[in-house]
PDB file of N, CA and C in Angstrom:
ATOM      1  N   UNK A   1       0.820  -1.181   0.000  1.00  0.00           N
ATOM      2  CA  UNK A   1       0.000   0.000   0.000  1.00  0.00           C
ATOM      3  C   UNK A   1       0.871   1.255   0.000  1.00  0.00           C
ATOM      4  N   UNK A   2       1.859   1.050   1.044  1.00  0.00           N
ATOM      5  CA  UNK A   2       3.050   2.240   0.854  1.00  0.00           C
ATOM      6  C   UNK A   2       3.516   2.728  -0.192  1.00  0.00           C
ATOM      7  N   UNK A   3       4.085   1.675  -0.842  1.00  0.00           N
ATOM      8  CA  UNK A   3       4.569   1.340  -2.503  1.00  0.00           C
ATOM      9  C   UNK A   3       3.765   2.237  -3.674  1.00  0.00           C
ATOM     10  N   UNK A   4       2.707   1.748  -3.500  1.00  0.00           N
ATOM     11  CA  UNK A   4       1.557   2.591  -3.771  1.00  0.00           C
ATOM     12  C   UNK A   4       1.266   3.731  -3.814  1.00  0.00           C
ATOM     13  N   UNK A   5       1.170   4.444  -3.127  1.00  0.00           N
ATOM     14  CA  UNK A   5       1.168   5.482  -2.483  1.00  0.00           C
ATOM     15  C   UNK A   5       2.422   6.388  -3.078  1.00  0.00           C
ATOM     16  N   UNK A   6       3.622   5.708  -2.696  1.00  0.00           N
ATOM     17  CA  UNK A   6       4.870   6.745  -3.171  1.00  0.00           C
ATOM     18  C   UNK A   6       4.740   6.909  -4.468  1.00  0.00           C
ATOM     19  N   UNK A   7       4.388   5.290  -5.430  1.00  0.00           N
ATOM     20  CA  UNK A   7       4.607   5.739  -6.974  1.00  0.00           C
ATOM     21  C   UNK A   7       3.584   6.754  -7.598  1.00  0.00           C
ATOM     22  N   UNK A   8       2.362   6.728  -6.597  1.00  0.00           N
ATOM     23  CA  UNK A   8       1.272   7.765  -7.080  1.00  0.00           C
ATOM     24  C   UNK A   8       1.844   9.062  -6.918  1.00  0.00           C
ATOM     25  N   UNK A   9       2.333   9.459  -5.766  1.00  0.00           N
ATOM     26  CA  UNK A   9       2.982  11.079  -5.532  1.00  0.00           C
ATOM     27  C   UNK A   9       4.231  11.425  -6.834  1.00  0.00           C
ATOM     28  N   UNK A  10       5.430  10.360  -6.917  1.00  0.00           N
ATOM     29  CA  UNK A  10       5.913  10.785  -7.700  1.00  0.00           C
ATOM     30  C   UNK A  10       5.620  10.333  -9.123  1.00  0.00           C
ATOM     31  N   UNK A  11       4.689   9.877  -9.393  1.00  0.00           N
ATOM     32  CA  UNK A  11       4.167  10.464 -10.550  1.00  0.00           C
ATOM     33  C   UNK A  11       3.517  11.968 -10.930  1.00  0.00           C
ATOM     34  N   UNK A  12       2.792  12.166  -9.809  1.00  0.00           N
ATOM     35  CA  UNK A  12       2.585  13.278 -10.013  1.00  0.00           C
ATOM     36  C   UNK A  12       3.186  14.322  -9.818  1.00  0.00           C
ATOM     37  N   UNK A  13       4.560  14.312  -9.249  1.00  0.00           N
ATOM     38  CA  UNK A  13       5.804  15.201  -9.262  1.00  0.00           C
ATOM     39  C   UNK A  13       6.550  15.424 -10.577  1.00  0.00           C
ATOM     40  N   UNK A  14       6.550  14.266 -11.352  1.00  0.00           N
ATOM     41  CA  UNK A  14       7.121  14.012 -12.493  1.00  0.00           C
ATOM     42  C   UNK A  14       6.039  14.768 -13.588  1.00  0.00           C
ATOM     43  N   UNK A  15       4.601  14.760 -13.207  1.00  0.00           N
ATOM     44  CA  UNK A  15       3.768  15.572 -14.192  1.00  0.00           C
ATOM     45  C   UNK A  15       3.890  16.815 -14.030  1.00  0.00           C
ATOM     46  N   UNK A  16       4.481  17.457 -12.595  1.00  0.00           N
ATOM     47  CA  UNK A  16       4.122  18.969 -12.194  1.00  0.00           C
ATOM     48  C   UNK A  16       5.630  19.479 -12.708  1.00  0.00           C
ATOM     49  N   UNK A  17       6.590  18.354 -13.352  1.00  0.00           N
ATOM     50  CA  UNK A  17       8.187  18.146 -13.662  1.00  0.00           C
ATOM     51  C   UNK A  17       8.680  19.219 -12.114  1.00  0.00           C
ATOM     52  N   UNK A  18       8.794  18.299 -11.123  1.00  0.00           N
ATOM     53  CA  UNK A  18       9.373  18.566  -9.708  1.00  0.00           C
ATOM     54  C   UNK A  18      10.432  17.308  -9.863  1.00  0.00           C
ATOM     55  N   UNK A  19      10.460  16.153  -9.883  1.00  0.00           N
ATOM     56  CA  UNK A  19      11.376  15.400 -10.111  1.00  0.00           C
ATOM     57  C   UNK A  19      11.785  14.593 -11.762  1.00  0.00           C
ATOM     58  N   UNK A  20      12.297  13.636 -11.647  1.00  0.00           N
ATOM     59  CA  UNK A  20      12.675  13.192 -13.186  1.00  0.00           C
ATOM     60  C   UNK A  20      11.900  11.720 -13.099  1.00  0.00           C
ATOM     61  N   UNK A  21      12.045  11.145 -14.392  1.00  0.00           N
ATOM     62  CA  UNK A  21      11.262  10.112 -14.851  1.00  0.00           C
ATOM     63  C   UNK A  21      11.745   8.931 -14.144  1.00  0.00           C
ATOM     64  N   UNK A  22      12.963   8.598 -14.066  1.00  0.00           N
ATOM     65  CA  UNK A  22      13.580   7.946 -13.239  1.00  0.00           C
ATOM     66  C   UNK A  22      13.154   7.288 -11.986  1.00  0.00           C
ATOM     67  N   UNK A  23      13.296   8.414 -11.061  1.00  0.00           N
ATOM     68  CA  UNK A  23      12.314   8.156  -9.962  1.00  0.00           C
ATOM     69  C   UNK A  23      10.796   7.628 -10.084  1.00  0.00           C
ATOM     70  N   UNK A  24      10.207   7.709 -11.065  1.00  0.00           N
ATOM     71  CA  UNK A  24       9.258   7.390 -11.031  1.00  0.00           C
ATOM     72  C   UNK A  24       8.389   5.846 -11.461  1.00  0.00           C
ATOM     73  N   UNK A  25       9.844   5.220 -12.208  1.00  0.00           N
ATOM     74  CA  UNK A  25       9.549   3.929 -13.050  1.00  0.00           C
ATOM     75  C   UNK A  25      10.278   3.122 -11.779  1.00  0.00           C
ATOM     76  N   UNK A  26      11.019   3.014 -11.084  1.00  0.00           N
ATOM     77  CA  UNK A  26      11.746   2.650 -10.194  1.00  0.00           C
ATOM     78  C   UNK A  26      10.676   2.395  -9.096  1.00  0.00           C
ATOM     79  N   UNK A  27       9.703   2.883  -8.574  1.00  0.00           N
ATOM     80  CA  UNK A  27       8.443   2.323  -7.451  1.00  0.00           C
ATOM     81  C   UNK A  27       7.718   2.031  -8.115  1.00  0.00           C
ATOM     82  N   UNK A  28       6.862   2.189  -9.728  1.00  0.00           N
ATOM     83  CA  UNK A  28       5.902   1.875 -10.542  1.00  0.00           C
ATOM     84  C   UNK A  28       6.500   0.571 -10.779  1.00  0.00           C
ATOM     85  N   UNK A  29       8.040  -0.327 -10.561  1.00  0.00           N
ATOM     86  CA  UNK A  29       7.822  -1.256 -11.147  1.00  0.00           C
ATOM     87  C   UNK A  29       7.995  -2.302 -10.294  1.00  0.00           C
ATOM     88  N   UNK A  30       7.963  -1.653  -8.862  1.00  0.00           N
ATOM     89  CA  UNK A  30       7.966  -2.614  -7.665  1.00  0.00           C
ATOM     90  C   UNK A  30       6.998  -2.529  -7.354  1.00  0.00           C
ATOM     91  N   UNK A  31       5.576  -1.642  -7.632  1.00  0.00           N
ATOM     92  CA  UNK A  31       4.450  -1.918  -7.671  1.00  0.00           C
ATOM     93  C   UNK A  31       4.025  -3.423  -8.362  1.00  0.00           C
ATOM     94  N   UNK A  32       4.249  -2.671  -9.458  1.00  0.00           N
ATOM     95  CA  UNK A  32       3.727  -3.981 -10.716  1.00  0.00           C
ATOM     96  C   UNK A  32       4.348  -5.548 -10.285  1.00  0.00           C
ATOM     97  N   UNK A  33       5.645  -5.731  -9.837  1.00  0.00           N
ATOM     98  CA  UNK A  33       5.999  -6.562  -9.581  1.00  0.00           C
ATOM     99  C   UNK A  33       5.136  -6.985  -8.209  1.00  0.00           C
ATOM    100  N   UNK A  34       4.842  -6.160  -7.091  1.00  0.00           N
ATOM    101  CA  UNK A  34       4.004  -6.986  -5.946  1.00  0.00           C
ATOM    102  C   UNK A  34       2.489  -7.243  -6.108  1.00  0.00           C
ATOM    103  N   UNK A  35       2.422  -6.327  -7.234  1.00  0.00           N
ATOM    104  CA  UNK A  35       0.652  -6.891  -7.754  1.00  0.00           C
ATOM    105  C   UNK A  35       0.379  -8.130  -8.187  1.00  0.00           C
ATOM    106  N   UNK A  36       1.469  -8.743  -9.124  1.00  0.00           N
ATOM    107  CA  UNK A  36       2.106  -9.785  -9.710  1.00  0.00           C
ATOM    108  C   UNK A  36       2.013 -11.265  -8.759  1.00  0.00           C
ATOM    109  N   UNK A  37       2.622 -10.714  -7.657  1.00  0.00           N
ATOM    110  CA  UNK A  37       3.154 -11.756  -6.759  1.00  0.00           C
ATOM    111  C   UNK A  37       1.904 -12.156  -6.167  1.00  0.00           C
ATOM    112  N   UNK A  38       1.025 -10.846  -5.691  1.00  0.00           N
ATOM    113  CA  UNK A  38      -0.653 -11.380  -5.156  1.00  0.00           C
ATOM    114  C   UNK A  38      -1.138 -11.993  -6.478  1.00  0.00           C
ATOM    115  N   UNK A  39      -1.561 -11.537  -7.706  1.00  0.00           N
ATOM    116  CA  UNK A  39      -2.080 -12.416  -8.175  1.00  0.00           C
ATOM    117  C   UNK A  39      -2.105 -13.991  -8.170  1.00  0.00           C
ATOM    118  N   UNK A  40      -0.403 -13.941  -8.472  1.00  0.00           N
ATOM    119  CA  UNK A  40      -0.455 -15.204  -8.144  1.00  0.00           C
ATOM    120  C   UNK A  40      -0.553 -16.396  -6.906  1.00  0.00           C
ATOM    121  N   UNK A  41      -0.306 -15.536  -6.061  1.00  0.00           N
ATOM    122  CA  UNK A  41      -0.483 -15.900  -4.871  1.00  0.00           C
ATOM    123  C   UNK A  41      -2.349 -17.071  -4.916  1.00  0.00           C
ATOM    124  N   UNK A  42      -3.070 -15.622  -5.491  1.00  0.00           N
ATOM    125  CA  UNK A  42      -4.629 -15.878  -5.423  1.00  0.00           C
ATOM    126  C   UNK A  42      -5.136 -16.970  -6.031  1.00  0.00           C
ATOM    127  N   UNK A  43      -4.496 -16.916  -7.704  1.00  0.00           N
ATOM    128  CA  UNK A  43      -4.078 -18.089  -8.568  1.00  0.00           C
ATOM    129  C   UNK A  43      -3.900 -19.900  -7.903  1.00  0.00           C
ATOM    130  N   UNK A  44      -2.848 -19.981  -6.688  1.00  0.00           N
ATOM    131  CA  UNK A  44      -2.695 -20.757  -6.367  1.00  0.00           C
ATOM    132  C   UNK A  44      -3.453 -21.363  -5.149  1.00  0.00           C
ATOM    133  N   UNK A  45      -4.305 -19.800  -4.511  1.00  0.00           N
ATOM    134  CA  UNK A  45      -4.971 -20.768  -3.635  1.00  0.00           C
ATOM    135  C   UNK A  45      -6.065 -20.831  -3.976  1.00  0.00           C
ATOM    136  N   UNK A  46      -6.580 -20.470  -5.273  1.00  0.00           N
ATOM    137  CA  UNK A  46      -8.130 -21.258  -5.875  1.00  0.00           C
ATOM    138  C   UNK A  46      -8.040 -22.432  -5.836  1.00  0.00           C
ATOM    139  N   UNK A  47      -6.882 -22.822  -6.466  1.00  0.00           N
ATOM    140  CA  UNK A  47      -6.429 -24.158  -7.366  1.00  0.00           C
ATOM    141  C   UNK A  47      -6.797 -24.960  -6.303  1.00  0.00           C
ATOM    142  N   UNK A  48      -5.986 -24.659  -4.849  1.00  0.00           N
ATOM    143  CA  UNK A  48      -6.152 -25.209  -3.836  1.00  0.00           C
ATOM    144  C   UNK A  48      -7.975 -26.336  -3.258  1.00  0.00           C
ATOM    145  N   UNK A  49      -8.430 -24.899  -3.561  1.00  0.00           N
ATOM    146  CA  UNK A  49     -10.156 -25.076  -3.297  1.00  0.00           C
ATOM    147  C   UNK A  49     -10.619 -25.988  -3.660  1.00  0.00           C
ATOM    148  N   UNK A  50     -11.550 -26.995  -3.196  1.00  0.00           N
ATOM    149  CA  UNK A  50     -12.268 -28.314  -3.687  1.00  0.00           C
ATOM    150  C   UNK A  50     -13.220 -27.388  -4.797  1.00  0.00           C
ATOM    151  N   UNK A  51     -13.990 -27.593  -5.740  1.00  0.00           N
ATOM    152  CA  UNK A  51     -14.937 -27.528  -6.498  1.00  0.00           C
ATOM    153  C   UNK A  51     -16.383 -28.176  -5.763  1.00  0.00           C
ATOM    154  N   UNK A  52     -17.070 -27.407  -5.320  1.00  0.00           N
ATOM    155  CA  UNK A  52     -18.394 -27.946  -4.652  1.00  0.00           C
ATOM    156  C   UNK A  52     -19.670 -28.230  -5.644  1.00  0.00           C
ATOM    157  N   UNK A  53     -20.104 -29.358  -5.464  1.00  0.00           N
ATOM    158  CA  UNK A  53     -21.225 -29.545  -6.793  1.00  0.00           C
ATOM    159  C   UNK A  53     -22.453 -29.016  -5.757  1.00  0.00           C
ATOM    160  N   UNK A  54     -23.176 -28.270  -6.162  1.00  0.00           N
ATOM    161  CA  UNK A  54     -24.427 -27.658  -5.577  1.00  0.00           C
ATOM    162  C   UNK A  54     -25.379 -28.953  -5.327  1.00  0.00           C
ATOM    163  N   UNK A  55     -25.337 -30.114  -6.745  1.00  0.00           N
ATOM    164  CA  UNK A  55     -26.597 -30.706  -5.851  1.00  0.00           C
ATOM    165  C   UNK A  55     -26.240 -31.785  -4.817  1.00  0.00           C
ATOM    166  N   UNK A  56     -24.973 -31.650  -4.923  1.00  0.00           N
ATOM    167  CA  UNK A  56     -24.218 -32.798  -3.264  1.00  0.00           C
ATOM    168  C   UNK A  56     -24.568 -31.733  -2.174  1.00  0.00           C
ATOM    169  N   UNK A  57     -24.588 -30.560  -1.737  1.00  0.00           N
ATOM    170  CA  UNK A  57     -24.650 -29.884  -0.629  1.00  0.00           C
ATOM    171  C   UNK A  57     -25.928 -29.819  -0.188  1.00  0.00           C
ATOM    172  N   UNK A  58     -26.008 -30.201   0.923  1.00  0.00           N
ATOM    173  CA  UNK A  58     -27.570 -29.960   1.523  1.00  0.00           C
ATOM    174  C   UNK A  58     -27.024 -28.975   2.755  1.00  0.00           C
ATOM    175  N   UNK A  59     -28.113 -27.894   3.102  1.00  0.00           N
ATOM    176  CA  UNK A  59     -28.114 -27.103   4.305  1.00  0.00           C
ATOM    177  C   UNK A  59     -28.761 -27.859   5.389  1.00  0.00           C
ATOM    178  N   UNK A  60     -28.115 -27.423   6.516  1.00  0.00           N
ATOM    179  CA  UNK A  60     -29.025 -28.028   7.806  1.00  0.00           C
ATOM    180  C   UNK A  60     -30.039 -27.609   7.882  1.00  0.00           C
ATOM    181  N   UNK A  61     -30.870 -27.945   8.700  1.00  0.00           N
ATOM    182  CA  UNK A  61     -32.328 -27.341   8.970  1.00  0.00           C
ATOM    183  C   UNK A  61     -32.750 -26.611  10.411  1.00  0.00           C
ATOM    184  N   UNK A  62     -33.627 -25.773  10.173  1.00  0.00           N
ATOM    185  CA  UNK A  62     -33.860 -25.238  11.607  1.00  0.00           C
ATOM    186  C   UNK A  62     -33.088 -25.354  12.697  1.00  0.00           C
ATOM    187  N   UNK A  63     -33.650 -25.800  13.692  1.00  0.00           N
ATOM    188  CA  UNK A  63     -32.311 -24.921  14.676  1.00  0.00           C
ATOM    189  C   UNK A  63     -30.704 -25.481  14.574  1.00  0.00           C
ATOM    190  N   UNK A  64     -30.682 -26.493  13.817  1.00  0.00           N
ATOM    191  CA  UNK A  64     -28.900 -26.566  14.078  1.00  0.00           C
ATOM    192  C   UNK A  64     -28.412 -25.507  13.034  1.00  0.00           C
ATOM    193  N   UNK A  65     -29.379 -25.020  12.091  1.00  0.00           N
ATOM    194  CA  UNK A  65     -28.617 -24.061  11.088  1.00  0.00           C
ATOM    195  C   UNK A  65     -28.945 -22.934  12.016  1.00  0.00           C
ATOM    196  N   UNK A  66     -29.652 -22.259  12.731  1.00  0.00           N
ATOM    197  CA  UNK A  66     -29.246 -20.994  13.686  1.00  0.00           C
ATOM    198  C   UNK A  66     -28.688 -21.312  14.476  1.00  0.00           C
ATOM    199  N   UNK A  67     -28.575 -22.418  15.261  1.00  0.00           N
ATOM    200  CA  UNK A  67     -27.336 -22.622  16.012  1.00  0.00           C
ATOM    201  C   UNK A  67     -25.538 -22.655  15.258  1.00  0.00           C
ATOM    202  N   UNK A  68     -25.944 -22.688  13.992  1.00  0.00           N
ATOM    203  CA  UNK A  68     -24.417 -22.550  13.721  1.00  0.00           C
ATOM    204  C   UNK A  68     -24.377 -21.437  13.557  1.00  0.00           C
ATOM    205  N   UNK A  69     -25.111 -20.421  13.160  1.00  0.00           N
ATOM    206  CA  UNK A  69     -25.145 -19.206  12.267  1.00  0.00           C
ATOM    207  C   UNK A  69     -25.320 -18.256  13.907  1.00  0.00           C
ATOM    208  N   UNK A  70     -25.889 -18.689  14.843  1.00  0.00           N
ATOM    209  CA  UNK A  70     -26.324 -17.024  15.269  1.00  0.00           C
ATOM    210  C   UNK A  70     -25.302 -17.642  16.759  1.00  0.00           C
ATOM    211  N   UNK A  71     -24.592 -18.453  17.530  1.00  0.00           N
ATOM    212  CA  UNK A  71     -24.839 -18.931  18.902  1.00  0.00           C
ATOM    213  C   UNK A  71     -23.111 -18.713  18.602  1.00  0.00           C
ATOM    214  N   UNK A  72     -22.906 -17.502  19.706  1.00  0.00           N
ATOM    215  CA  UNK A  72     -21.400 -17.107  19.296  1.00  0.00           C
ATOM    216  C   UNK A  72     -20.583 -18.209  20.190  1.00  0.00           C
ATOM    217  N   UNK A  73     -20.470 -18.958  21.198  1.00  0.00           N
ATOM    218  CA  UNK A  73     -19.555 -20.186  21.838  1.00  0.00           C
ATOM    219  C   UNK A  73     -19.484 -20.848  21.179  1.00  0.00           C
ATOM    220  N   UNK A  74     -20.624 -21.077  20.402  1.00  0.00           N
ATOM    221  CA  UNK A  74     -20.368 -22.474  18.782  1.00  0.00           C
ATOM    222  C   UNK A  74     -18.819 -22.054  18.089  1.00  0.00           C
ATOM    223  N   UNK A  75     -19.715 -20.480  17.536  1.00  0.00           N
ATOM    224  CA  UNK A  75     -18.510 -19.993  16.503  1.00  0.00           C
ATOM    225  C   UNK A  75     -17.217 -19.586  16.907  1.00  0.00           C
ATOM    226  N   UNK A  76     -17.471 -18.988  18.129  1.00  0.00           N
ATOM    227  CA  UNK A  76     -15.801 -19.071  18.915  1.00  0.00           C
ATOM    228  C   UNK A  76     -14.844 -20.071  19.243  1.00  0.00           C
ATOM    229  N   UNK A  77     -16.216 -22.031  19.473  1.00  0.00           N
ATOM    230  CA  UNK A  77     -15.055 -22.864  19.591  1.00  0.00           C
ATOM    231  C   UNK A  77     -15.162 -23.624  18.431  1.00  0.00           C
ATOM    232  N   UNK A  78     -15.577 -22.983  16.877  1.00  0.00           N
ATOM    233  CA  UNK A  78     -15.141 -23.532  15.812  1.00  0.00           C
ATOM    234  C   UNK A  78     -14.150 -22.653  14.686  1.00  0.00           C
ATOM    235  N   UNK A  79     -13.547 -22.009  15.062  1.00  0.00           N
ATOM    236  CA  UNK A  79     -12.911 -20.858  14.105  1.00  0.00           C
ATOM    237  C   UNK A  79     -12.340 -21.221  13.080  1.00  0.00           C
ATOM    238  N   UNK A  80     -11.225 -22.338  13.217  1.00  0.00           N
ATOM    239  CA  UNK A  80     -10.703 -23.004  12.685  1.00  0.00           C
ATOM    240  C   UNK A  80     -11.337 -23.690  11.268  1.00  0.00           C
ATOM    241  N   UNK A  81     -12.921 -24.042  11.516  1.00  0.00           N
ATOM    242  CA  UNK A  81     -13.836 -24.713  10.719  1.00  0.00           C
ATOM    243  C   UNK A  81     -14.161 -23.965   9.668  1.00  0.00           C
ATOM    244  N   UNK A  82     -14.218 -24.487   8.341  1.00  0.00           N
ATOM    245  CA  UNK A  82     -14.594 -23.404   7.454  1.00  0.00           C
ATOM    246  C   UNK A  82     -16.222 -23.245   7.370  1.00  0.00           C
ATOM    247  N   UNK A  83     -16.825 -22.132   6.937  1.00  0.00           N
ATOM    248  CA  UNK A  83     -18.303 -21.669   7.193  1.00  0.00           C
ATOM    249  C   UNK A  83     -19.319 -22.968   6.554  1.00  0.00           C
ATOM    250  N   UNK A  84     -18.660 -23.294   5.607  1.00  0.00           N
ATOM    251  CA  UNK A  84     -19.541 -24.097   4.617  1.00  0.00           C
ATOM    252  C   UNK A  84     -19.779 -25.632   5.138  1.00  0.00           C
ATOM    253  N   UNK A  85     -18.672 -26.167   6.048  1.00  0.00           N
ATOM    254  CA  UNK A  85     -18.615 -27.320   6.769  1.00  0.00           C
ATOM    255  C   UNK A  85     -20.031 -26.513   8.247  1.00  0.00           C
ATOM    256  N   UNK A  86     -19.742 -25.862   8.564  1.00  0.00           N
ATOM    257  CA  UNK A  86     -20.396 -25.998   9.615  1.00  0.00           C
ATOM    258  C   UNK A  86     -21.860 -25.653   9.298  1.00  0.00           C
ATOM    259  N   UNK A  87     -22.331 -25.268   7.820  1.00  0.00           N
ATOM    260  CA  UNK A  87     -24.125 -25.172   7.741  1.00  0.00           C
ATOM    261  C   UNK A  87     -24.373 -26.202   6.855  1.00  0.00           C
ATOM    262  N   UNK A  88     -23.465 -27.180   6.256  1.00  0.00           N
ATOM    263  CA  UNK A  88     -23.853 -27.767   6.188  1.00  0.00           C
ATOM    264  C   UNK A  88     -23.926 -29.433   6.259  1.00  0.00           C
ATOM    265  N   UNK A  89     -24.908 -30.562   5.890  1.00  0.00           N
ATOM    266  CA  UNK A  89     -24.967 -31.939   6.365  1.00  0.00           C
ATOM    267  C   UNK A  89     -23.895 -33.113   5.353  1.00  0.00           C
ATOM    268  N   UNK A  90     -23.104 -33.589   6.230  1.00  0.00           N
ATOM    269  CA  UNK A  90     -21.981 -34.187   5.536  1.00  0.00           C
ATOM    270  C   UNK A  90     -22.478 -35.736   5.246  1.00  0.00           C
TER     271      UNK A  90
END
Protein backbone atom coordinates (compact mmCIF):
# COMPACT_ATOMS: atom_id res chain seq x y z
CA UNK A 1 0.00 0.00 0.00
CA UNK A 2 3.05 2.24 0.85
CA UNK A 3 4.57 1.34 -2.50
CA UNK A 4 1.56 2.59 -3.77
CA UNK A 5 1.17 5.48 -2.48
CA UNK A 6 4.87 6.75 -3.17
CA UNK A 7 4.61 5.74 -6.97
CA UNK A 8 1.27 7.77 -7.08
CA UNK A 9 2.98 11.08 -5.53
CA UNK A 10 5.91 10.79 -7.70
CA UNK A 11 4.17 10.46 -10.55
CA UNK A 12 2.59 13.28 -10.01
CA UNK A 13 5.80 15.20 -9.26
CA UNK A 14 7.12 14.01 -12.49
CA UNK A 15 3.77 15.57 -14.19
CA UNK A 16 4.12 18.97 -12.19
CA UNK A 17 8.19 18.15 -13.66
CA UNK A 18 9.37 18.57 -9.71
CA UNK A 19 11.38 15.40 -10.11
CA UNK A 20 12.68 13.19 -13.19
CA UNK A 21 11.26 10.11 -14.85
CA UNK A 22 13.58 7.95 -13.24
CA UNK A 23 12.31 8.16 -9.96
CA UNK A 24 9.26 7.39 -11.03
CA UNK A 25 9.55 3.93 -13.05
CA UNK A 26 11.75 2.65 -10.19
CA UNK A 27 8.44 2.32 -7.45
CA UNK A 28 5.90 1.88 -10.54
CA UNK A 29 7.82 -1.26 -11.15
CA UNK A 30 7.97 -2.61 -7.67
CA UNK A 31 4.45 -1.92 -7.67
CA UNK A 32 3.73 -3.98 -10.72
CA UNK A 33 6.00 -6.56 -9.58
CA UNK A 34 4.00 -6.99 -5.95
CA UNK A 35 0.65 -6.89 -7.75
CA UNK A 36 2.11 -9.79 -9.71
CA UNK A 37 3.15 -11.76 -6.76
CA UNK A 38 -0.65 -11.38 -5.16
CA UNK A 39 -2.08 -12.42 -8.18
CA UNK A 40 -0.46 -15.20 -8.14
CA UNK A 41 -0.48 -15.90 -4.87
CA UNK A 42 -4.63 -15.88 -5.42
CA UNK A 43 -4.08 -18.09 -8.57
CA UNK A 44 -2.70 -20.76 -6.37
CA UNK A 45 -4.97 -20.77 -3.64
CA UNK A 46 -8.13 -21.26 -5.87
CA UNK A 47 -6.43 -24.16 -7.37
CA UNK A 48 -6.15 -25.21 -3.84
CA UNK A 49 -10.16 -25.08 -3.30
CA UNK A 50 -12.27 -28.31 -3.69
CA UNK A 51 -14.94 -27.53 -6.50
CA UNK A 52 -18.39 -27.95 -4.65
CA UNK A 53 -21.23 -29.54 -6.79
CA UNK A 54 -24.43 -27.66 -5.58
CA UNK A 55 -26.60 -30.71 -5.85
CA UNK A 56 -24.22 -32.80 -3.26
CA UNK A 57 -24.65 -29.88 -0.63
CA UNK A 58 -27.57 -29.96 1.52
CA UNK A 59 -28.11 -27.10 4.30
CA UNK A 60 -29.03 -28.03 7.81
CA UNK A 61 -32.33 -27.34 8.97
CA UNK A 62 -33.86 -25.24 11.61
CA UNK A 63 -32.31 -24.92 14.68
CA UNK A 64 -28.90 -26.57 14.08
CA UNK A 65 -28.62 -24.06 11.09
CA UNK A 66 -29.25 -20.99 13.69
CA UNK A 67 -27.34 -22.62 16.01
CA UNK A 68 -24.42 -22.55 13.72
CA UNK A 69 -25.15 -19.21 12.27
CA UNK A 70 -26.32 -17.02 15.27
CA UNK A 71 -24.84 -18.93 18.90
CA UNK A 72 -21.40 -17.11 19.30
CA UNK A 73 -19.56 -20.19 21.84
CA UNK A 74 -20.37 -22.47 18.78
CA UNK A 75 -18.51 -19.99 16.50
CA UNK A 76 -15.80 -19.07 18.92
CA UNK A 77 -15.06 -22.86 19.59
CA UNK A 78 -15.14 -23.53 15.81
CA UNK A 79 -12.91 -20.86 14.10
CA UNK A 80 -10.70 -23.00 12.69
CA UNK A 81 -13.84 -24.71 10.72
CA UNK A 82 -14.59 -23.40 7.45
CA UNK A 83 -18.30 -21.67 7.19
CA UNK A 84 -19.54 -24.10 4.62
CA UNK A 85 -18.62 -27.32 6.77
CA UNK A 86 -20.40 -26.00 9.62
CA UNK A 87 -24.12 -25.17 7.74
CA UNK A 88 -23.85 -27.77 6.19
CA UNK A 89 -24.97 -31.94 6.36
CA UNK A 90 -21.98 -34.19 5.54
Amino acid sequence: MWALAIATILGYMHYFNICSLIFVIVPATVVLLMQAIVIFEYGRKIQKVKQIRKDKVKLKRGKDLVYALFDTKYYLSTLDVPLLKKLTIE
